[in-house]
Protein backbone atom coordinates (compact mmCIF):
# COMPACT_ATOMS: atom_id res chain seq x y z
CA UNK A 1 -11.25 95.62 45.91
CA UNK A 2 -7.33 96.58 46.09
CA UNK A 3 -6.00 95.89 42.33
CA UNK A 4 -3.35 93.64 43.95
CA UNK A 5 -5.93 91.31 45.43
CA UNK A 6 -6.93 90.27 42.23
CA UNK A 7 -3.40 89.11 40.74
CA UNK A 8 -3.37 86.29 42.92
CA UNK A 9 -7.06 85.13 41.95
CA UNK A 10 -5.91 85.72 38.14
CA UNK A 11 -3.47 83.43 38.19
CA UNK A 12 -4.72 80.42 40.12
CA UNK A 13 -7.47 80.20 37.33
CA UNK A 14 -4.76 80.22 34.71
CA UNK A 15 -3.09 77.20 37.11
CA UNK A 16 -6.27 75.72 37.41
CA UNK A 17 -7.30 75.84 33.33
CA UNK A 18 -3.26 74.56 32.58
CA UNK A 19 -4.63 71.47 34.70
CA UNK A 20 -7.40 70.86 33.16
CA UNK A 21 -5.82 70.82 29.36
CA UNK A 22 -3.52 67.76 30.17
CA UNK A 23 -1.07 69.59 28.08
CA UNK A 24 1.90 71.14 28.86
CA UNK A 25 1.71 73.64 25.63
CA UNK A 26 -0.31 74.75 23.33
CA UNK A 27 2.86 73.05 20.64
CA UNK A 28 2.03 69.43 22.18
CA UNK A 29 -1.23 69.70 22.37
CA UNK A 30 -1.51 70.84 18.60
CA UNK A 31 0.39 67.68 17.70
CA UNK A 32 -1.33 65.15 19.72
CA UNK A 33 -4.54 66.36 17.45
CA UNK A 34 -2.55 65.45 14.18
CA UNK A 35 -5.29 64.73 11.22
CA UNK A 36 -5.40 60.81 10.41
CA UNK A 37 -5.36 60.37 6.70
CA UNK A 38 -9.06 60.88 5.36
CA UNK A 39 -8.95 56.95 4.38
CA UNK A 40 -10.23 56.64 8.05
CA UNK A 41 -13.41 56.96 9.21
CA UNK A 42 -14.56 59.35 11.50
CA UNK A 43 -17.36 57.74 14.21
CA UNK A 44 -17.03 60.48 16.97
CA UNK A 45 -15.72 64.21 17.56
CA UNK A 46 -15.27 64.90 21.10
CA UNK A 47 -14.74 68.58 22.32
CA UNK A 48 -11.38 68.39 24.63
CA UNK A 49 -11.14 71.75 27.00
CA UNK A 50 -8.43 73.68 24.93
CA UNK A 51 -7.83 76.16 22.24
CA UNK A 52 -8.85 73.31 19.37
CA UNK A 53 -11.18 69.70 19.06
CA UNK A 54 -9.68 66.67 19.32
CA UNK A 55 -11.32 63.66 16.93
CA UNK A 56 -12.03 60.46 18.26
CA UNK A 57 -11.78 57.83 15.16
CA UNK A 58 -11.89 53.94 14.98
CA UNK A 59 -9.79 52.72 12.94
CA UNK A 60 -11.56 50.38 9.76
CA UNK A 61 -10.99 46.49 9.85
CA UNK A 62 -9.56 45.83 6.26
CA UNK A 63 -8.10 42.57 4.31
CA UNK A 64 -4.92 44.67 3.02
CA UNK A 65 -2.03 45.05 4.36
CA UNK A 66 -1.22 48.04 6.53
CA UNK A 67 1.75 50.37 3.87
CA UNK A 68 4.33 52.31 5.28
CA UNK A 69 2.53 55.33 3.97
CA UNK A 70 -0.66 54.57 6.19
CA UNK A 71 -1.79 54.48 9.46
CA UNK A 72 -4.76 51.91 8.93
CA UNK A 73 -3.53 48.68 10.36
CA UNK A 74 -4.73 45.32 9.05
CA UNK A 75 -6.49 42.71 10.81
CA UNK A 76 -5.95 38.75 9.09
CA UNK A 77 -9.01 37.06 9.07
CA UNK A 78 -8.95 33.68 10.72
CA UNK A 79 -7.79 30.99 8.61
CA UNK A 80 -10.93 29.16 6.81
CA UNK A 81 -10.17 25.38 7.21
CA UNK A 82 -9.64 23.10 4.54
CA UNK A 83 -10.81 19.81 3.99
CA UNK A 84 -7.78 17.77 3.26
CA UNK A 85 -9.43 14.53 2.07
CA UNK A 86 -6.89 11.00 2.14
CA UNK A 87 -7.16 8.96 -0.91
CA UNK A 88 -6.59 5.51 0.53
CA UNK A 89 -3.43 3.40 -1.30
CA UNK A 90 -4.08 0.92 -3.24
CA UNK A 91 -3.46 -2.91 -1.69
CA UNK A 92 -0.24 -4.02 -3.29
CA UNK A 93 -2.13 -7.01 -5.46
CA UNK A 94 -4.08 -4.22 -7.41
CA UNK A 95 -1.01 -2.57 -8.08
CA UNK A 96 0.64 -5.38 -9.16
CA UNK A 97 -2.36 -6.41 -11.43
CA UNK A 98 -2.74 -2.91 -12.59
CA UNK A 99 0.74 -3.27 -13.83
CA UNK A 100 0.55 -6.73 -15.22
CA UNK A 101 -1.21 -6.15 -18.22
CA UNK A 102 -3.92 -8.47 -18.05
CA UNK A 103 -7.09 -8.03 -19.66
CA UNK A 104 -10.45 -7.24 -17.25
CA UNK A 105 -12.03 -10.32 -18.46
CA UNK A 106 -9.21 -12.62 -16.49
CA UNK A 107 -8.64 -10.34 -13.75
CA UNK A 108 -10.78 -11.72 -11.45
CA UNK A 109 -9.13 -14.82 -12.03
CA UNK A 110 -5.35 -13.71 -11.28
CA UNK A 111 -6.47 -12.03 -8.53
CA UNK A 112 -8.26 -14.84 -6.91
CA UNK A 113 -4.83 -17.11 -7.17
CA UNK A 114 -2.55 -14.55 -6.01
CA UNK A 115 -4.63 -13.82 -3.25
CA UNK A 116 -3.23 -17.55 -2.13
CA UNK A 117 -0.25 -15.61 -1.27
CA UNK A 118 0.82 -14.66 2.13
CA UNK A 119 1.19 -10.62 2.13
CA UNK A 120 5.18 -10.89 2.69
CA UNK A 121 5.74 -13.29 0.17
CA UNK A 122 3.89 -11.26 -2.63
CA UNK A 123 5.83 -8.20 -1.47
CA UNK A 124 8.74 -10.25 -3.17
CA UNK A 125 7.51 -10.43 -6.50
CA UNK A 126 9.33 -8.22 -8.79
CA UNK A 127 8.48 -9.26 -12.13
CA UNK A 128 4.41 -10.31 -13.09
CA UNK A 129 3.06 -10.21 -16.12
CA UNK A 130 0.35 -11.48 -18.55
CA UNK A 131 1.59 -11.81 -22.02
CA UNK A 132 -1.00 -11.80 -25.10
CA UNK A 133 2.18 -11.22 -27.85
CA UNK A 134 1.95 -15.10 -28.49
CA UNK A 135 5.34 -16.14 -26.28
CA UNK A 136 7.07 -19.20 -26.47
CA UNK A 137 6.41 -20.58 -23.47
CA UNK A 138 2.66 -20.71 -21.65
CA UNK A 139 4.73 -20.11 -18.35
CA UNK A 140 7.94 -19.37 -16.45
CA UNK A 141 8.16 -18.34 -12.74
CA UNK A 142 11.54 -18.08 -10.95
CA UNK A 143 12.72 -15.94 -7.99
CA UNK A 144 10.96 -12.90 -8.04
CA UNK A 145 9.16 -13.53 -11.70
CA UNK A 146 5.98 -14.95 -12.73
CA UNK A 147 5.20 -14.39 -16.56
CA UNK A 148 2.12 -16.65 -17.50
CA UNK A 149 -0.03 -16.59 -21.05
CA UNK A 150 -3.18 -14.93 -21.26
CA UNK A 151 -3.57 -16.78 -24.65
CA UNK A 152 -5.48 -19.75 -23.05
CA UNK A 153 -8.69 -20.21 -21.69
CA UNK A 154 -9.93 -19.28 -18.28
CA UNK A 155 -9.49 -22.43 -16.28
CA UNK A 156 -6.08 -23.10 -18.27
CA UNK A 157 -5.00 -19.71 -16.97
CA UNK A 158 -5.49 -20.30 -13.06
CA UNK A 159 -3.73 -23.88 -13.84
CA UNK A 160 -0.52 -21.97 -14.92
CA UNK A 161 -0.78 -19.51 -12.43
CA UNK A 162 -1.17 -22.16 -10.10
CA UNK A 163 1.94 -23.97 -11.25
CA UNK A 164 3.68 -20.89 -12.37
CA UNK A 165 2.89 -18.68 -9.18
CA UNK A 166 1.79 -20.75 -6.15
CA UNK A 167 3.92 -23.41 -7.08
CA UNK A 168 7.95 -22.35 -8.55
CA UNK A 169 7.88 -18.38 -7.68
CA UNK A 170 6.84 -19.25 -3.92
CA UNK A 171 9.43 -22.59 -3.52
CA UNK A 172 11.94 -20.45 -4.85
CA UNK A 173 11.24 -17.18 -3.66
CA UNK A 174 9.39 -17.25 -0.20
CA UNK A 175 10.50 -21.02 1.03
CA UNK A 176 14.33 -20.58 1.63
CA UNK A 177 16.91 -21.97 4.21
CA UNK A 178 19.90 -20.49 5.67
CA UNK A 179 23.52 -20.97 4.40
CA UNK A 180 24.64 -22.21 8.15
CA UNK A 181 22.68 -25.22 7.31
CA UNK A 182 24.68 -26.12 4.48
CA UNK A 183 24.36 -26.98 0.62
CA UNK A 184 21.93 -29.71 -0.41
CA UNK A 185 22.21 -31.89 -3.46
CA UNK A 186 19.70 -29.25 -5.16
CA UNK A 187 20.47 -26.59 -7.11
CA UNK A 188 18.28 -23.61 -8.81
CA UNK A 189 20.93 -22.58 -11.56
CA UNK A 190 23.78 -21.57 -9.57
CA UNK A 191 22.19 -21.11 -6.54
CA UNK A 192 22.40 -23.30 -3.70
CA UNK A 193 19.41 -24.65 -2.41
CA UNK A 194 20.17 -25.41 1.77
CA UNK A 195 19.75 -28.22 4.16
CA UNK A 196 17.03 -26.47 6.12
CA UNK A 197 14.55 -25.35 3.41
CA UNK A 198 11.71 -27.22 3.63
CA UNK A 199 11.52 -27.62 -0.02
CA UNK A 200 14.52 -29.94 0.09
CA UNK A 201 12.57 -32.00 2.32
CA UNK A 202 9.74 -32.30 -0.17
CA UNK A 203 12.53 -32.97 -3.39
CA UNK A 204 14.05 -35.45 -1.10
CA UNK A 205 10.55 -37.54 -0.96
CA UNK A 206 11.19 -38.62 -5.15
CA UNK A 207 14.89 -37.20 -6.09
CA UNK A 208 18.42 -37.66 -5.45
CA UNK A 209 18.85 -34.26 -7.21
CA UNK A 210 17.66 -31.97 -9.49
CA UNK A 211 17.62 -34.50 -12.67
CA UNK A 212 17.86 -37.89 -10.53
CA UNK A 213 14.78 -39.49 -9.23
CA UNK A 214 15.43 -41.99 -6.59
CA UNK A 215 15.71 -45.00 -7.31
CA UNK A 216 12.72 -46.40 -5.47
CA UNK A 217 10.58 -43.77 -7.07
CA UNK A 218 7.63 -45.07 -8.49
CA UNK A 219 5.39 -43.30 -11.53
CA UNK A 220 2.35 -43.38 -9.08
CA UNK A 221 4.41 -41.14 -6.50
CA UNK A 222 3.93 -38.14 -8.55
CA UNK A 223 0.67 -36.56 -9.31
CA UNK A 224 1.29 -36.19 -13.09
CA UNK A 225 3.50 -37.85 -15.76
CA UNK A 226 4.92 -34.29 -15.95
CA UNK A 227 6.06 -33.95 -12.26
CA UNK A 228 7.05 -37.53 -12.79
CA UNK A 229 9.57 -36.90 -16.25
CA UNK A 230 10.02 -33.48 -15.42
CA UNK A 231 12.58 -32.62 -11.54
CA UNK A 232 12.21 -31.48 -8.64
CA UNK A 233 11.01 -28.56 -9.25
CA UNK A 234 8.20 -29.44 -11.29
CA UNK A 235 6.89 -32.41 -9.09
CA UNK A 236 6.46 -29.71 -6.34
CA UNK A 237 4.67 -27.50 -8.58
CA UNK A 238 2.91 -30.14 -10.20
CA UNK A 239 1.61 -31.07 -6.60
CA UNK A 240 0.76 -27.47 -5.58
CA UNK A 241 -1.82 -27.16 -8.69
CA UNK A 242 -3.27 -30.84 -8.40
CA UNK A 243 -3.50 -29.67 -3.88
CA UNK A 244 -5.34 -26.83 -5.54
CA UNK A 245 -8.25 -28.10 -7.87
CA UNK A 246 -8.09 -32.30 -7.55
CA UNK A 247 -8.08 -32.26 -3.46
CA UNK A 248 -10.26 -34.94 -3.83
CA UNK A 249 -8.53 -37.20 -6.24
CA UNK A 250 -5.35 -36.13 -4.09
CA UNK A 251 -6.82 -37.72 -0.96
CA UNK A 252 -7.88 -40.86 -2.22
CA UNK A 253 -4.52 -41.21 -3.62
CA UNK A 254 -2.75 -40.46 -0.58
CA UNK A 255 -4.48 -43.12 1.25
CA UNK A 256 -2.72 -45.67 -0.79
CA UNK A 257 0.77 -44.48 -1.42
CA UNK A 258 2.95 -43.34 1.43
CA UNK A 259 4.96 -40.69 -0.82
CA UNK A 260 1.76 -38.70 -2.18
CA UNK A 261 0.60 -39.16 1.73
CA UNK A 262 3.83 -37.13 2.51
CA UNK A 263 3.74 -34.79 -0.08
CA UNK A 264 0.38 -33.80 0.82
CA UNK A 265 1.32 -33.58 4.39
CA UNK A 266 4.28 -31.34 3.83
CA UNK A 267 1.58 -28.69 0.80
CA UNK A 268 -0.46 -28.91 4.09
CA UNK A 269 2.14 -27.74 6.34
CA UNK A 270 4.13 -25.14 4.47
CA UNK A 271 1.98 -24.09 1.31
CA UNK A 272 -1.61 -24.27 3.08
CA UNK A 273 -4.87 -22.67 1.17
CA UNK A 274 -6.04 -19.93 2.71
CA UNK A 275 -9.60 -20.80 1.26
CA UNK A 276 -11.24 -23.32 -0.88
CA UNK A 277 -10.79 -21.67 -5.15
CA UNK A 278 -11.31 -24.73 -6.83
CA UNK A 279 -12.97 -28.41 -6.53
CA UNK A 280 -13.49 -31.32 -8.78
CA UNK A 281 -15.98 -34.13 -8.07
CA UNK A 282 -14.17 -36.05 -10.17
CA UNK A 283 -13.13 -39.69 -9.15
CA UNK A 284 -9.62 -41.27 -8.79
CA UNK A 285 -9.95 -43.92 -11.57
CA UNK A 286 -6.25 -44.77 -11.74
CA UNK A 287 -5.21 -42.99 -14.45
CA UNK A 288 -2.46 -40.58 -14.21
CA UNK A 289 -3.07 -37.34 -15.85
CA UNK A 290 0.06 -35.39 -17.89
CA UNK A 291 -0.96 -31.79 -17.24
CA UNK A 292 -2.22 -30.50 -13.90
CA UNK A 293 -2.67 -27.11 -15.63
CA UNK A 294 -5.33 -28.81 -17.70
CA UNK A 295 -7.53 -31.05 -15.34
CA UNK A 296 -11.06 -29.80 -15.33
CA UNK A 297 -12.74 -28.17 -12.37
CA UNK A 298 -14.97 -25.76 -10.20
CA UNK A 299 -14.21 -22.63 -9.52
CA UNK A 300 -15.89 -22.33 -5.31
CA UNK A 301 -18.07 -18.99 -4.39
CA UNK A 302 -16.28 -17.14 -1.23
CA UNK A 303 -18.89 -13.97 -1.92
C-alpha cells in the first residue's frame, strides 16, 4: 500500500479517538478528574476512554454544616414538630379569689356570691380582699372595693358579702347614670349620683337624700332597723341581702306594703339572681330584724 495512503487513515482515527474523549486536552481532562477529599465515599469507579479513570462518587448525607474547606454539602433534616400545648387562662373570679387571700375553707362560699355578678361588672372590681388581721370594720365596699372579714362564721360571711359586694360595690360601681341627666339630691362622697341611675329611683322610694328619710317613711318600709336608721345606701344593700336569703319573708311583706312591693320590683328588675344561693322557710311574724347579714338560712344545691 503507497506510504501516503496511510496518513490520511492515521489521522481520522486520531479525529475519531479526540471525539470520543469529550475533552479538548489532555490539561482539561486531567482537571475535570480532580480527587474529592477522602471524607467522601467512593460507591463507583467508572473507566472513561482516555489516558486516566474518572471516579464516580455520591456525595454522604450529613447533619453538619458544609465548611469552606469541604466539598461535602449538608442536607437539614426536616423539622420534627413540636407539640405546643395551650394552658387555658384562668376565669377572672379565680384570679380574683386567688388574690384575695381567703382561706380554702370559705372559698367556695365567696365564690358562690360573686358568681351573682354579671361578667362586666366584676371586671370593675379593683380592690377584693378577705381580711383575718382582726380589722375594724366586718365590711366596707365602695367603687371598685370590697374588703369583707373572714373572722366570722360561714353564713355571716356570705351575709357581708352579700351586703358588702352584691349590694354597695355593684350600686356604686356597675349601676350608674349619665351626667346629661343631671345631679340628684344623692351624693356618694363627692360624687354626684345622676337623675337617670336607677339607684336614685330606688333611694327616692324612702329618702329625700342621703341622711333624710321622707317624711312619709314608715319603719316597716325597710327590711331591717339598719336599712331603716342607717341611708340610702344601706337600705338598698340591706334589701339586696334580705332579696337574697329571706325571699320568702320578702314576699309576704311586699304584699302588704306598697314601698317593700316597689323595692322588690325594682332588685327584680336591675339586680336579678342569676340562680337560687340561699332560702329560709322561715315565716314573716312581724318582727323586724336589725341585721340582714345575720338572719339564718339555707344554702340551695345548683350541682
Amino acid at each position: 500500500m503507497p506510504k501516503n495512503a496511510f496518513l490520511p487513515l492515521a489521522t481520522l482515527l486520531a479525529i475519531f479517538t479526540l471525539a470520543v474523549h469529550l475533552y479538548p486536552s489532555v490539561a482539561e481532562l486531567k482537571a475535570a478528574a480532580t480527587v474529592i477529599p477522602d471524607t467522601s465515599t467512593i460507591v463507583a469507579t467508572k473507566q472513561i476512554a482516555g489516558p486516566r479513570p474518572h471516579q464516580v462518587r455520591q456525595r454522604p448525607v450529613t447533619t453538619s454544616s458544609r465548611s469552606s474547606s469541604s466539598s461535602t454539602v449538608a442536607e437539614v433534616p426536616s423539622p420534627t414538630p413540636v407539640l405546643v400545648l395551650e394552658i387555658p387562662e384562668k376565669p377572672l373570679l379565680e384570679k380574683i379569689l386567688d388574690a384575695s387571700g381567703v382561706k380554702d375553707e370559705q372559698r367556695t362560699i365567696v365564690a358562690t356570691v360573686l358568681s351573682q355578678l354579671k361578667p362586666a361588672c366584676l371586671e370593675k372590681l379593683q380592690t377584693f380582699a378577705i381580711l383575718y388581721d382582726n380589722p375594724e370594720s366586718r365590711g366596707l365596699a365602695g367603687k371598685g372595693v370590697i374588703l369583707v372579714s373572714g373572722n366570722v362564721g360561714d353564713q355571716e360571711l356570705a351575709g357581708l358579702l352579700l351586703h358588702e359586694g352584691l349590694g354597695h360595690f355593684r350600686d356604686i360601681t356597675c349601676i350608674t347614670g349619665l351626667p346629661e341627666s343631671g345631679a340628684s339630691a344623692f351624693t356618694d362622697g363627692d360624687d354626684a349620683i345622676y337623675n337617670d341611675d336607677p339607684s336614685a329611683y330606688f333611694y327616692r322610694l324612702s329618702w329625700e337624700n342621703v341622711k333624710t328619710r321622707r317624711r312619709d317613711a314608715e319603719r316597716e318600709d325597710f327590711v331591717t332597723g339598719y336599712a331603716y336608721q342607717g341611708d340610702n345606701f344601706e337600705d338598698l344593700a340591706e334589701s339586696v341581702t334580705y332579696y337574697m336569703t329571706q325571699e320568702k319573708k320578702f314576699r309576704a311583706r311586699a304584699a302588704d306594703n306598697a314601698v317593700l312591693a316597689q323595692k322588690l320590683l325594682w332588685l327584680e328588675t336591675y339586680m336579678p339572681k342569676t340562680k337560687d344561693i340561699a332560702e329560709s322557710d322561715a315565716e314573716w311574724n312581724e318582727e323586724i330584724a336589725w341585721d340582714a347579714t345575720k338572719l339564718p338560712f339555707t344554702w340551695v344545691r345548683n350541682d
